[in-house]
Protein backbone atom coordinates (compact mmCIF):
# COMPACT_ATOMS: atom_id res chain seq x y z
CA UNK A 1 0.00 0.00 0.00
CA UNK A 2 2.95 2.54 0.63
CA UNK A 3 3.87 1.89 -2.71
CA UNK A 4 0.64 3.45 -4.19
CA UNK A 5 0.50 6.15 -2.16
CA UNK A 6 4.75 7.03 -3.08
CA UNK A 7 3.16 6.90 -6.98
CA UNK A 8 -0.14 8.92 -6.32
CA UNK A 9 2.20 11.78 -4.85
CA UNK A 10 5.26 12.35 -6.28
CA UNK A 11 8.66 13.01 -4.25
CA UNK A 12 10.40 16.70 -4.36
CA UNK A 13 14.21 16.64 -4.88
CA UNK A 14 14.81 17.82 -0.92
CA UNK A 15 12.57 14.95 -0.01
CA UNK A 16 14.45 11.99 -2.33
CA UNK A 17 17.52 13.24 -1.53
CA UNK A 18 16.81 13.11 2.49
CA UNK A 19 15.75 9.91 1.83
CA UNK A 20 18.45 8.42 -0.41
CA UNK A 21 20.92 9.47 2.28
CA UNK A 22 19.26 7.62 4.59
CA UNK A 23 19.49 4.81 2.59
CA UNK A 24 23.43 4.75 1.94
CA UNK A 25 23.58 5.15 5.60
CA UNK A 26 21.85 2.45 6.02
CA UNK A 27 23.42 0.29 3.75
CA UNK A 28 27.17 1.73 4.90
CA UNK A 29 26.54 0.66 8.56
CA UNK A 30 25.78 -2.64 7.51
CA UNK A 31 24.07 -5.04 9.27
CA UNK A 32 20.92 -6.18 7.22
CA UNK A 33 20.10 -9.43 5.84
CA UNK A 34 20.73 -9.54 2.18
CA UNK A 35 16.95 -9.34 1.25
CA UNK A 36 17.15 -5.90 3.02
CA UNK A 37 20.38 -4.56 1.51
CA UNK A 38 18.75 -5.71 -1.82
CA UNK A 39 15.65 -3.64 -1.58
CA UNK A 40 17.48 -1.14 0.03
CA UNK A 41 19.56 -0.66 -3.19
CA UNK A 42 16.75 -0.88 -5.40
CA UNK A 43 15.16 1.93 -2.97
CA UNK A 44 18.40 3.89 -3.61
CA UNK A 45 17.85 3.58 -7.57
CA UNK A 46 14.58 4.69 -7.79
CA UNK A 47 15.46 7.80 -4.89
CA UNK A 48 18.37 8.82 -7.31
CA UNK A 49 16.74 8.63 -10.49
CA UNK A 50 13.51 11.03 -9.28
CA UNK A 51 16.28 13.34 -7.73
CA UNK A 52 18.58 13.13 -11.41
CA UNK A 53 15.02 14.01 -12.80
CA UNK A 54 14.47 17.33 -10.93
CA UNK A 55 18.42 18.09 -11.36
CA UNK A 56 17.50 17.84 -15.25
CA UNK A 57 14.49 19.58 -15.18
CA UNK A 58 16.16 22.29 -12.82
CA UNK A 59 19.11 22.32 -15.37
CA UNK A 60 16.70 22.74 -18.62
CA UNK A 61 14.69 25.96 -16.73
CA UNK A 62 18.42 27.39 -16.43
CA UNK A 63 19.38 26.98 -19.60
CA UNK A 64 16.02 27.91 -20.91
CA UNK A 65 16.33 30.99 -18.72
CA UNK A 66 19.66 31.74 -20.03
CA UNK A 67 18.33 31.51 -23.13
CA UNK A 68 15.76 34.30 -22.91
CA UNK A 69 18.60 36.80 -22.05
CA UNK A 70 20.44 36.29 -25.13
């Protein structure tokens, strides 16, 4: 059920980021079974691709911005 309601509302870049250093923490102390470490990685994937999605769109506005002034 988590997993719906993570789709139906989509993570900002503070929020994934937060999150996906949490993760490496948690994956750096060690600890976990491997089940755990796996989903934690596959946690960590999806984390870093939504925040490499805001970085683009962040970097496209700039650009587009930049753009403008010309």
């Amino acid at each position: 059920m988590a997993q719906t309601d993570e789709a139906a509302t989509p993570l900002g870049y503070e929020q994934a980021r937060d999150e996906l250093i949490d993760v490496v923490r948690r994956l750096e102390a060690g600890g976990t079974t491997l089940e755990e470490s796996l989903a934690l990685w596959e946690r960590g994937e999806e984390l870093a691709k939504v925040c490499r999605r805001w970085l683009e769109g962040a970097r496209a506005r700039l650009d587009a911005s930049l753009a403008d002034e010309s």
